[in-house]
Protein backbone atom coordinates (compact mmCIF):
# COMPACT_ATOMS: atom_id res chain seq x y z
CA UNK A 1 22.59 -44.19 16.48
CA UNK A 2 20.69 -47.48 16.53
CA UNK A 3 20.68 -49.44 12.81
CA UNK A 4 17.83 -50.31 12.59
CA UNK A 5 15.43 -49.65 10.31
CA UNK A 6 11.97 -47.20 10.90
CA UNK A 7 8.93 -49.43 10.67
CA UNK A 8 5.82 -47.48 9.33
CA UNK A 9 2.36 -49.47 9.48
CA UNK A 10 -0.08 -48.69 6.13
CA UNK A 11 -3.96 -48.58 5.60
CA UNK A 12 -5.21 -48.22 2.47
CA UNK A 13 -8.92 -47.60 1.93
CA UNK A 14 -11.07 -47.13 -1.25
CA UNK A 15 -10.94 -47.34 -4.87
CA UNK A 16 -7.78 -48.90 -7.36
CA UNK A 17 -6.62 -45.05 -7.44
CA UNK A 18 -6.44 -44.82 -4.13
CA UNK A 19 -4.56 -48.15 -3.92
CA UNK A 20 -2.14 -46.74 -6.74
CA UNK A 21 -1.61 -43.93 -4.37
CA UNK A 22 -0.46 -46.11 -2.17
CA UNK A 23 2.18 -48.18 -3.55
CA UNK A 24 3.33 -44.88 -4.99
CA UNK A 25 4.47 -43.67 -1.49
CA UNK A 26 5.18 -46.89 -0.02
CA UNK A 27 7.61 -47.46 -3.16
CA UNK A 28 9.22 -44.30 -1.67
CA UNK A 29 9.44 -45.15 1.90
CA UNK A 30 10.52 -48.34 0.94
CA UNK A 31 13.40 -46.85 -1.16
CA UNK A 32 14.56 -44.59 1.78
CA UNK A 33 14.87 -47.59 3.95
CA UNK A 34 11.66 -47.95 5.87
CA UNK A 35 10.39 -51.47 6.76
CA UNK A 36 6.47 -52.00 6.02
CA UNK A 37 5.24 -54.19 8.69
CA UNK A 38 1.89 -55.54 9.16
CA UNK A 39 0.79 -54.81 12.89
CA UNK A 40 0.07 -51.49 14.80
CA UNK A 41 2.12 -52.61 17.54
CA UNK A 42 5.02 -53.47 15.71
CA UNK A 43 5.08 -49.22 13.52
CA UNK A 44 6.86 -46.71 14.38
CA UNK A 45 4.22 -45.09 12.79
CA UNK A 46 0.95 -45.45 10.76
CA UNK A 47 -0.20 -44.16 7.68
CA UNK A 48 -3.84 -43.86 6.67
CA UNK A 49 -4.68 -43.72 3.05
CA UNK A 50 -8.55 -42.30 3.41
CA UNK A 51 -11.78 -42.35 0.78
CA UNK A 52 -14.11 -39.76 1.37
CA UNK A 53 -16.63 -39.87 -1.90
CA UNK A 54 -19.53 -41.41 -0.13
CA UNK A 55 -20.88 -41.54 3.13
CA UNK A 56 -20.13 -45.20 4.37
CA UNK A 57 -16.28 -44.69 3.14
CA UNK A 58 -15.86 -41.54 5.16
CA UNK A 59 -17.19 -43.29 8.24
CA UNK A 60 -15.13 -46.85 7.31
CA UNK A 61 -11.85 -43.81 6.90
CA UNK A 62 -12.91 -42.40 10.25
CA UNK A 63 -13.08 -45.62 11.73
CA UNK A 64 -9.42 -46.68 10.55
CA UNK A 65 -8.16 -43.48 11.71
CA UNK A 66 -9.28 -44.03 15.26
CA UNK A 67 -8.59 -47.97 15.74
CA UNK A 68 -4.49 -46.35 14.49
CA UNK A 69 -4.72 -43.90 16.61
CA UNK A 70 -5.70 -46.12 19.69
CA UNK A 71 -3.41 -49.15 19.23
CA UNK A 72 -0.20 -46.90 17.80
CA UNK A 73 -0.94 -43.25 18.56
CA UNK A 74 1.31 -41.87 15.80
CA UNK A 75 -0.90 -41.33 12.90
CA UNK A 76 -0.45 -39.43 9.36
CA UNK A 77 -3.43 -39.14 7.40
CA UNK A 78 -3.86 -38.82 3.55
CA UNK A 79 -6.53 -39.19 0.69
CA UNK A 80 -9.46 -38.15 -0.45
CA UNK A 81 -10.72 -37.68 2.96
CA UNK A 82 -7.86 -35.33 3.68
CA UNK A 83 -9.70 -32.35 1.78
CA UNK A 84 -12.06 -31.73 4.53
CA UNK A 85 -9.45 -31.93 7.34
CA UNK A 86 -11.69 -30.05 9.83
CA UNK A 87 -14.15 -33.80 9.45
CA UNK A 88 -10.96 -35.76 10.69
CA UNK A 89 -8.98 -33.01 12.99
CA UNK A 90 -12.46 -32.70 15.23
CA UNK A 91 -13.03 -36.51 15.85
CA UNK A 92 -9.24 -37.28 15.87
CA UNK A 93 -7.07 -34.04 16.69
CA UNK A 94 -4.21 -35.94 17.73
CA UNK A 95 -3.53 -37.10 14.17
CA UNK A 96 0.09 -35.55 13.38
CA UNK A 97 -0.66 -34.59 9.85
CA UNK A 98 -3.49 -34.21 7.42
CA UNK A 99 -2.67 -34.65 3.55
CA UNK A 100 -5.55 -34.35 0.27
CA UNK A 101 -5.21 -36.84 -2.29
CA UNK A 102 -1.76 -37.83 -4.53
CA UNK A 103 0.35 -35.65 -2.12
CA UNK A 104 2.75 -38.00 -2.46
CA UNK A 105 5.88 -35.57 -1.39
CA UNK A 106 3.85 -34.34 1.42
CA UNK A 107 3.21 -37.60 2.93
CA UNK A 108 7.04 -38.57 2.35
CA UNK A 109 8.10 -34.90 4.27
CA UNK A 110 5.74 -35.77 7.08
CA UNK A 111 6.85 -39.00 7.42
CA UNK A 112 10.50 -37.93 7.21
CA UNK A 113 9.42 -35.19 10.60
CA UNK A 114 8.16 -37.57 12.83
CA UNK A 115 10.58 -40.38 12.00
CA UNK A 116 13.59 -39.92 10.04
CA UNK A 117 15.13 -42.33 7.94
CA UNK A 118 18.47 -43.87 9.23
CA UNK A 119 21.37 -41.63 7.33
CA UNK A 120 23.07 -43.56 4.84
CA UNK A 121 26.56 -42.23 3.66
CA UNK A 122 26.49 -43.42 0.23
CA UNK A 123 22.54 -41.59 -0.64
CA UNK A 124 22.59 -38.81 2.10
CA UNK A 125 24.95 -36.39 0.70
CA UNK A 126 22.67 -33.63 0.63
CA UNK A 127 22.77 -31.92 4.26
CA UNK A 128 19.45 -31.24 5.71
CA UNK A 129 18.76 -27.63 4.72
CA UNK A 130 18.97 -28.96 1.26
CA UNK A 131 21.95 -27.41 -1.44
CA UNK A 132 21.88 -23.41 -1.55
CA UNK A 133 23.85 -20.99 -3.98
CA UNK A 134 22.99 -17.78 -1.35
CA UNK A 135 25.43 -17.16 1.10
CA UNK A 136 25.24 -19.12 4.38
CA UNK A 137 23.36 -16.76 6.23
CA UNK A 138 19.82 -15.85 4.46
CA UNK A 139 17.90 -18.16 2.57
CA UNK A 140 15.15 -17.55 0.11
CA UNK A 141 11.54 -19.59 1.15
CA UNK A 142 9.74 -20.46 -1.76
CA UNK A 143 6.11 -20.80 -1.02
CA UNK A 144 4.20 -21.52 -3.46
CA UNK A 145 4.21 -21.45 -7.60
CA UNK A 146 2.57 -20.06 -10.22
CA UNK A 147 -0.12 -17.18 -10.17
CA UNK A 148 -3.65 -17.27 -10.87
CA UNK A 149 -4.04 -13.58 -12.33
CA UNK A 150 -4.07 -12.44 -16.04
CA UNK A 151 -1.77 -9.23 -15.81
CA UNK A 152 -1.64 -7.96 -19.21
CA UNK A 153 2.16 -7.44 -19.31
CA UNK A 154 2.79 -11.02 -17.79
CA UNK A 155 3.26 -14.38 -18.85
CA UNK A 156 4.27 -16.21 -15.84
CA UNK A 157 0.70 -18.25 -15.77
CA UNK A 158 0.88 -19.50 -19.21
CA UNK A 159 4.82 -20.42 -18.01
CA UNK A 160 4.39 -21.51 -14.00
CA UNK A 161 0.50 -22.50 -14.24
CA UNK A 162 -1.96 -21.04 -12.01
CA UNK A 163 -1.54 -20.84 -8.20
CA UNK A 164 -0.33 -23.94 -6.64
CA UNK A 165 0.74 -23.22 -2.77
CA UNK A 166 3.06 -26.09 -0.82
CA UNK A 167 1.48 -27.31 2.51
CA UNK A 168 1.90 -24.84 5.71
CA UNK A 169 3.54 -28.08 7.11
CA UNK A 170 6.18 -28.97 4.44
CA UNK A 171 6.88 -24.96 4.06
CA UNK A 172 7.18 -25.03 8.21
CA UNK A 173 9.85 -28.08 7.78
CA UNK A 174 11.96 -26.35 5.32
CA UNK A 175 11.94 -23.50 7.23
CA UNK A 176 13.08 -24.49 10.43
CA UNK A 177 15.60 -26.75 8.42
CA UNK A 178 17.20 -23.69 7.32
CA UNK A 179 16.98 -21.76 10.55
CA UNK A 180 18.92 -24.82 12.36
CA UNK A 181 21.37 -25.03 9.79
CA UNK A 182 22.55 -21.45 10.71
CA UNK A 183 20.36 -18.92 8.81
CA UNK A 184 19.75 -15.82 9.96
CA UNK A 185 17.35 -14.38 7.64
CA UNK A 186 13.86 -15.98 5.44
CA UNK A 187 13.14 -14.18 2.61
CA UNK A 188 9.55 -15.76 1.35
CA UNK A 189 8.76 -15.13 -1.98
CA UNK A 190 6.40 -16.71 -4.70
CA UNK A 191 4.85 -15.05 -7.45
CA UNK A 192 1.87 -13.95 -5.30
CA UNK A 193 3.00 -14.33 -1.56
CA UNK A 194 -0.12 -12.82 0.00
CA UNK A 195 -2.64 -15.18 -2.05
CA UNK A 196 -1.07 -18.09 -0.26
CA UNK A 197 -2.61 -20.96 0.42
CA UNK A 198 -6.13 -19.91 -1.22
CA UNK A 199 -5.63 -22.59 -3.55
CA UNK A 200 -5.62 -25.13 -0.66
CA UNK A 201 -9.04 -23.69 1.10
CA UNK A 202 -6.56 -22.81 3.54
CA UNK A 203 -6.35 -26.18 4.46
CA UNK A 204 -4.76 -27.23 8.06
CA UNK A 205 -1.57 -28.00 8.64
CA UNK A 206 0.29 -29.41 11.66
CA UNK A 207 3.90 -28.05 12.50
CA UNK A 208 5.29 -28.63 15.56
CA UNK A 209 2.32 -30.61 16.58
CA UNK A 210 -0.38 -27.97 16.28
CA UNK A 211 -2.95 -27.08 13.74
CA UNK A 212 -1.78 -23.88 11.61
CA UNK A 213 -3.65 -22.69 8.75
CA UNK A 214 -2.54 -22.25 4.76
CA UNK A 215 -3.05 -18.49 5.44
CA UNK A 216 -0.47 -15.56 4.69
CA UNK A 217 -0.83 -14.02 8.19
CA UNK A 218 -1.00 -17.70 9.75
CA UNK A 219 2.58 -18.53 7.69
CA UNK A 220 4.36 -14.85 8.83
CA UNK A 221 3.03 -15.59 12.37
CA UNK A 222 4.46 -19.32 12.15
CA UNK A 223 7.89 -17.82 10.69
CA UNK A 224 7.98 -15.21 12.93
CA UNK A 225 8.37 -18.14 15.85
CA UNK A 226 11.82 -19.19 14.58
CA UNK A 227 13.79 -16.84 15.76
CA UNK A 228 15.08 -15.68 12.25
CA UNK A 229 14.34 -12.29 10.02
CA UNK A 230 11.80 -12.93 8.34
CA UNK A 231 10.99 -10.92 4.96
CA UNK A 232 7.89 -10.66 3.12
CA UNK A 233 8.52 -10.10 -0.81
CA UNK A 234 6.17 -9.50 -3.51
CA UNK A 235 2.99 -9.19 -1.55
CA UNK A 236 -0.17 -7.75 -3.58
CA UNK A 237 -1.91 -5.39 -1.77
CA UNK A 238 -5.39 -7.57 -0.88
CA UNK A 239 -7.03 -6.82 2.09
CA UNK A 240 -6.02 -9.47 4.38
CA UNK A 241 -2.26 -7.80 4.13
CA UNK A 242 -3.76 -5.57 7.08
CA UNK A 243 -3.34 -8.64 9.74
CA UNK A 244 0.61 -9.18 9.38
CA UNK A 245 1.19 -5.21 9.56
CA UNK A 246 0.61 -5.41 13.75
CA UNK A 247 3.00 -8.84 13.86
CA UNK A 248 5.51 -6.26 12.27
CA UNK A 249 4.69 -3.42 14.91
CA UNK A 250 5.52 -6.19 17.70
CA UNK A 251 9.13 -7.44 16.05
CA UNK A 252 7.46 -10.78 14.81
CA UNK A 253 8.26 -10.38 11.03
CA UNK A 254 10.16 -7.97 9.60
CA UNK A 255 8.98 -4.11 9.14
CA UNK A 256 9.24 -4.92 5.24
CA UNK A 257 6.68 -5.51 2.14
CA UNK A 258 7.61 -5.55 -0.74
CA UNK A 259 4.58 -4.79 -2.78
CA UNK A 260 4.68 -4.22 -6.69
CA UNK A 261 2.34 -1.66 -7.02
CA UNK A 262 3.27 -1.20 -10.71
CA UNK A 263 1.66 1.90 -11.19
CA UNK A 264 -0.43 5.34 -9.47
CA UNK A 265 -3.17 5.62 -12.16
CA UNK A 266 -6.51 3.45 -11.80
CA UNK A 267 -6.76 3.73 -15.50
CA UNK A 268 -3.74 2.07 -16.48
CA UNK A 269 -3.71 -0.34 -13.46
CA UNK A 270 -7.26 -1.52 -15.27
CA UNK A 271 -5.39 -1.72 -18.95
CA UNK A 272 -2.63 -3.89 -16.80
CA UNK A 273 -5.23 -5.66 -15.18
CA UNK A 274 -3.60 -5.42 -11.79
CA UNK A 275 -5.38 -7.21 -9.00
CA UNK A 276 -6.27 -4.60 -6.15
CA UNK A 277 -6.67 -1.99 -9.06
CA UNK A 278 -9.45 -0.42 -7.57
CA UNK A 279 -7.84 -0.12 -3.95
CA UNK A 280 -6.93 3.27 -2.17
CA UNK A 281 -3.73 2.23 -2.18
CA UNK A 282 -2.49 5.48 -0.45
CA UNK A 283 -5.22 5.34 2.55
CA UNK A 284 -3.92 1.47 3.31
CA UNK A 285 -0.40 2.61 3.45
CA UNK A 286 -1.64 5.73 5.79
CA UNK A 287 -2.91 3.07 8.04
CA UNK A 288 -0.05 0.46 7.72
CA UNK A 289 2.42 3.50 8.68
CA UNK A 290 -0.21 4.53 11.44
CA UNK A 291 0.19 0.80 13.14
CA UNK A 292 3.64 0.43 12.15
CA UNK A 293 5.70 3.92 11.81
CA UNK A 294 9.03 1.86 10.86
CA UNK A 295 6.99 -0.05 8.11
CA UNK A 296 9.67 -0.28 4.90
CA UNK A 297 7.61 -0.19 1.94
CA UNK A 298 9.48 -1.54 -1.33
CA UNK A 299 8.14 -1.63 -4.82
CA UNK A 300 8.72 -1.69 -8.61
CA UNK A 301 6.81 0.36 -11.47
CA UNK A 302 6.26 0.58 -15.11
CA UNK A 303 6.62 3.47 -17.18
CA UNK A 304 5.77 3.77 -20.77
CA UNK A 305 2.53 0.92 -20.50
CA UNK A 306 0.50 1.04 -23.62
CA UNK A 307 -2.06 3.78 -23.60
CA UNK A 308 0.29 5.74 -20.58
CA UNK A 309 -0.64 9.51 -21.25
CA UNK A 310 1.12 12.25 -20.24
CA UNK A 311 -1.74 13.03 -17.54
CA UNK A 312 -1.48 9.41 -15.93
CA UNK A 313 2.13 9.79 -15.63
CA UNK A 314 1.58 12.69 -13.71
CA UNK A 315 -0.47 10.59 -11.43
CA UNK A 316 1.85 8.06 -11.21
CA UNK A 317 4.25 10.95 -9.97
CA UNK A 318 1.63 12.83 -7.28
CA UNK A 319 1.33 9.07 -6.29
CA UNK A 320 4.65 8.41 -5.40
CA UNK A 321 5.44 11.53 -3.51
CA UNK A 322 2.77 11.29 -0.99
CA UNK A 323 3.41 7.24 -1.06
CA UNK A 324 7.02 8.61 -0.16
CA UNK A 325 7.82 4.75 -0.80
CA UNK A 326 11.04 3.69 1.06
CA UNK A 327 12.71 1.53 -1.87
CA UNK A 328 11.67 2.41 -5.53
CA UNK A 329 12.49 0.27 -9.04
CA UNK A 330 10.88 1.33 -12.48
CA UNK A 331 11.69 -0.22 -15.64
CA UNK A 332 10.49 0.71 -19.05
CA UNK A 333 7.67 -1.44 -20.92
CA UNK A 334 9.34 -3.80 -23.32
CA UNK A 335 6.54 -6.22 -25.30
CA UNK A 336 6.73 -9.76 -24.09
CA UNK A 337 6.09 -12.61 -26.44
CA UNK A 338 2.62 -13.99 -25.76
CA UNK A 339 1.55 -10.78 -23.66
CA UNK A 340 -1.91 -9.77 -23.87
CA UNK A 341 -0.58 -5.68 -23.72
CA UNK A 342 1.42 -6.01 -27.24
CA UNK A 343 -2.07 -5.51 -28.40
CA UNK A 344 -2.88 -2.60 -26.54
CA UNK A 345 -3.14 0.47 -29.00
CA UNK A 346 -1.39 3.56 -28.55
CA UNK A 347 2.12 2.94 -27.88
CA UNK A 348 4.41 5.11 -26.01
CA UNK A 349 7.71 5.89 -28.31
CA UNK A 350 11.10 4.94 -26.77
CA UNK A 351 12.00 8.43 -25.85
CA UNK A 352 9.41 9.28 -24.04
CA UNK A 353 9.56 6.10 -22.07
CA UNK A 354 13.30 7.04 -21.11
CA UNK A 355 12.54 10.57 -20.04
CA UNK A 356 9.16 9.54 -17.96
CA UNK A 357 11.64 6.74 -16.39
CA UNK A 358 14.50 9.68 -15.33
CA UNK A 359 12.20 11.84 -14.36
CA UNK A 360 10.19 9.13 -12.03
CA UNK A 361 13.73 7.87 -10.85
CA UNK A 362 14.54 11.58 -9.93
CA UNK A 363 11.94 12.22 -7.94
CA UNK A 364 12.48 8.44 -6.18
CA UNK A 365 15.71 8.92 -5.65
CA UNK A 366 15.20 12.55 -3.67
CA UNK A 367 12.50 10.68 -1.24
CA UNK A 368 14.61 7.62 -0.58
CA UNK A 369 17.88 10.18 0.40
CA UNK A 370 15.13 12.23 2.77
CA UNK A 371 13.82 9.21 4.58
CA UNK A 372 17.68 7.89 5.01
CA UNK A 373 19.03 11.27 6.39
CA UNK A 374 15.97 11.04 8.92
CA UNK A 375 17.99 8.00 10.16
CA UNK A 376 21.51 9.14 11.34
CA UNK A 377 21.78 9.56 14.67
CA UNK A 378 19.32 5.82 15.07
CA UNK A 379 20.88 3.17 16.85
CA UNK A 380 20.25 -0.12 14.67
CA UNK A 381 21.05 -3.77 14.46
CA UNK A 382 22.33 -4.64 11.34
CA UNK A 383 23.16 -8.40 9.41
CA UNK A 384 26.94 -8.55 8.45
CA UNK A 385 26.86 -9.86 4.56
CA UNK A 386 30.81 -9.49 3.54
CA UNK A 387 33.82 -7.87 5.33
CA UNK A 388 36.69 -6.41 2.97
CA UNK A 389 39.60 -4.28 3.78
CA UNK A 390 37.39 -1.13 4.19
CA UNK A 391 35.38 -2.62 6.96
CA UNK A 392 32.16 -4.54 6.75
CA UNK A 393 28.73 -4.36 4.47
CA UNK A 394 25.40 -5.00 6.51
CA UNK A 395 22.33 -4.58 5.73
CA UNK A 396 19.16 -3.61 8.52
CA UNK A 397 16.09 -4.67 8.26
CA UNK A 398 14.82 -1.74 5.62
CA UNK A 399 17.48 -3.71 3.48
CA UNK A 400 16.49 -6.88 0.84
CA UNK A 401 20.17 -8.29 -0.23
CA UNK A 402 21.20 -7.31 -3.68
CA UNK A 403 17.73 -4.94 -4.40
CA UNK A 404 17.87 -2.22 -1.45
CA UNK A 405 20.53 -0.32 -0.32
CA UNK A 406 23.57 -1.16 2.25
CA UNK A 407 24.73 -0.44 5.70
CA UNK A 408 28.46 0.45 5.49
CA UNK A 409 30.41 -0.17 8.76
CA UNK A 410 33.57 2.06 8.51
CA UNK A 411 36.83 0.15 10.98
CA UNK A 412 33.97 -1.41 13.25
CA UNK A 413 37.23 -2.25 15.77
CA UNK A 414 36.29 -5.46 16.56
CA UNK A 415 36.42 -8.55 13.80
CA UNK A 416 33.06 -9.45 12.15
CA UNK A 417 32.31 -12.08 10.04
CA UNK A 418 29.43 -12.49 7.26
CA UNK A 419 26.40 -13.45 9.16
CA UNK A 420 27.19 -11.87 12.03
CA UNK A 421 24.70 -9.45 13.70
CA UNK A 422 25.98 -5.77 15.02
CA UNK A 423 24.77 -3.11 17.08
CA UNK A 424 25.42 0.46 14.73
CA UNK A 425 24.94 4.04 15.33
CA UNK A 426 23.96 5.71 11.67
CA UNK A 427 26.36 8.49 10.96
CA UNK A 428 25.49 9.13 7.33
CA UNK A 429 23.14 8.54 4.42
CA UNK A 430 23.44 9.44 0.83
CA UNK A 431 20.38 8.66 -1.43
CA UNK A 432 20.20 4.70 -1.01
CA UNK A 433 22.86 3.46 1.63
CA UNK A 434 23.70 4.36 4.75
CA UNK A 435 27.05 4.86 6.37
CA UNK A 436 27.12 3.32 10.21
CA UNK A 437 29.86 3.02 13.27
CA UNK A 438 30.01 -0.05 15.92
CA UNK A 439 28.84 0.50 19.21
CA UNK A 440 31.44 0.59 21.70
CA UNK A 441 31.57 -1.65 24.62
């Protein structure tokens, strides 16, 4: 491995923030071992720092860009200019990355994927994929933060903040980090997965050298590419979700969403102030299954909301058994600090919060064991989480680890390790796991 250092080349256009910008991310690079030189010829690479507020600085930025590009070729781009990235992709789309203004980590990531720092024993103790608690073989893939609706049982916005999505690129890196580090399985999650990247305009990325959208469908289709299960949690049910249900019909992403529906009746959805209240929630999921028969739908509910009659619960319940939902949690309303439902009037009294809860788990429970008995006799490929002395634990890919159920592989006859993958035949279900056998040969 050659010693010596990566050179990067800097422009810096515009006004004293701009310039602040700057040093900010050159303080970094710096830091990490990167000489700043003062020539094209003599960068690795070249990093534009852009002004966009009036006309003559966006064609002075579009200028710099270009000269870069033709005496280096290996250009990042960041600044002001970089929140219209469509103005700088169409007159330079070679430009390896496009960045808005004070993205100071996303500069630093891009930088780091195209030209790596040199690996110092003494500050690199941290191995690629980063420092994980889950076990070796699935990784959670945080995309984004925060949530920009008002749910009246939540506080997670006045906690988290409102939306705030990481670039398509920087999520891309991670993920492909983790894949080549020997996971088998993504599991993206955020507090509103499917509202991805409206925060950014859906701004392009680059990943692998090509433009990819801040979208939801754009990210599971990008995902889908690695090679890796890739699992879809806590998806609201907005329109859009339509376009990843075929890339789940073709193997791309997992047959899996994991939507929290919350609730069956539109007037307590309203009193919750769920986003997608007013959706026909049960005609989408007709369609989903139509496109998708193997579609595992997941979800979580609340019993006992403020103002909950005995008539909505019913609802809730006709909901749920023509939903016939694969993977079912409830919980009981408990007041929050600071949530806008403790004010709700009419409270539901503890008891009858614990009886609507059996009775709702009852009825979940009975689905959940007819839609696993429909699948002995299926030949499946599972993910190997632990062995013990009874044989192994998988899970297939109706299965989130540690909320859905397990596939338990009795003396599979051949030694498996977690992480593995196997090839099962289901030869029993009960009403949440499923009991499997290797294939032979």
């Amino acid at each position: 491995m050659s010693s010596t250092p990566p050179r990067i080349g800097f422009v810096s256009l515009g006004c004293p923030k701009a310039l602040v910008d700057s040093e900010r991310i050159l303080t970094r690079l710096r830091a990490e071992g990167y000489d700043v030189v003062g020539t094209y010829e003599d960068a690795n690479l070249v990093v534009v720092n852009t002004c966009g507020f009036i006309d003559d600085a966006i064609h002075e930025s579009l200028e710099a860009i270009g000269e870069a590009v033709a005496r280096n070729g290996k250009v990042i781009v960041t600044g002001c200019l970089g929140a219209r990235p469509e103005t700088i992709t169409d007159r330079h789309p070679s430009v390896l990355k496009v960045t808005g203004a004070h993205a100071y980590e996303e500069v630093v990531a891009a930088v780091h994927e195209q030209l790596p720092p040199l690996h110092d024993p003494f500050v690199d103790l941290v191995p690629p994929q980063g420092i994980r608690l889950t076990p070796r073989h699935y990784a959670y893939l945080k995309i984004s933060e925060g949530c920009n609706h008002r749910c009246t049982f939540c506080i997670i916005p006045s906690m988290r903040g409102d939306l705030a999505s990481r670039p398509i690129g920087e999520v891309m890196l991670e993920a492909e980090r983790l894949v080549k580090a020997g996971v088998k399985e993504l599991l993206v999650i955020s507090q509103d997965t499917s509202a991805y990247g409206s925060d950014l305009r859906y701004a392009t990325g680059f990943w692998g050298g090509k433009p990819v959208k801040a979208r939801f469908a754009d990210l599971a289709r990008s995902l889908g590419s690695l090679g890796a299960w890739v699992r879809l949690h806590y998806v609201y049910p907005y329109p859009h979700v339509d376009e990843v249900i075929p890339l789940m019909a073709e193997g791309k992403v997992l047959p899996y969403l994991d939507i929290p529906f919350q609730h069956g009746s539109p007037r307590v959805l309203k009193l919750m102030k769920r986003p997608a209240h007013a959706e026909n929630t049960l005609e989408r999921i007709r369609r989903w299954r139509e496109t998708c028969p193997d579609l595992t739908l997941r979800s979580t509910f609340i019993v006992g909301f403020p103002g909950e009659t005995d008539a909505d619960f019913d609802l809730l319940l006709d909901w749920l058994r023509e939903a016939r939902l694969d993977r079912v949690g409830c919980f009981k309303y408990s007041p929050v600090e600071g949530a806008a439902a403790n004010a709700l009037p009419d409270p539901v009294p503890e008891a009858l919060k614990q009886e609507r809860l059996d009775r709702f788990m009852r009825l979940a429970a009975s689905i959940s064991a007819d839609k696993l008995a429909a699948k002995v006799g299926r030949r499946m490929q599972v993910l190997v989480d632990h062995v013990d002395a009874d044989g192994a634990v998988a899970r297939s890919a109706a299965d989130a680890p540690e909320i859905d159920g397990i596939v338990r592989i009795a003396k599979p006859g051949r030694k498996l390790n977690a992480g593995d993958w196997a090839h099962v035949d289901i030869v029993g279900a009960d009403a949440y796991d499923l009991q499997a056998r290797m294939v032979r040969g």
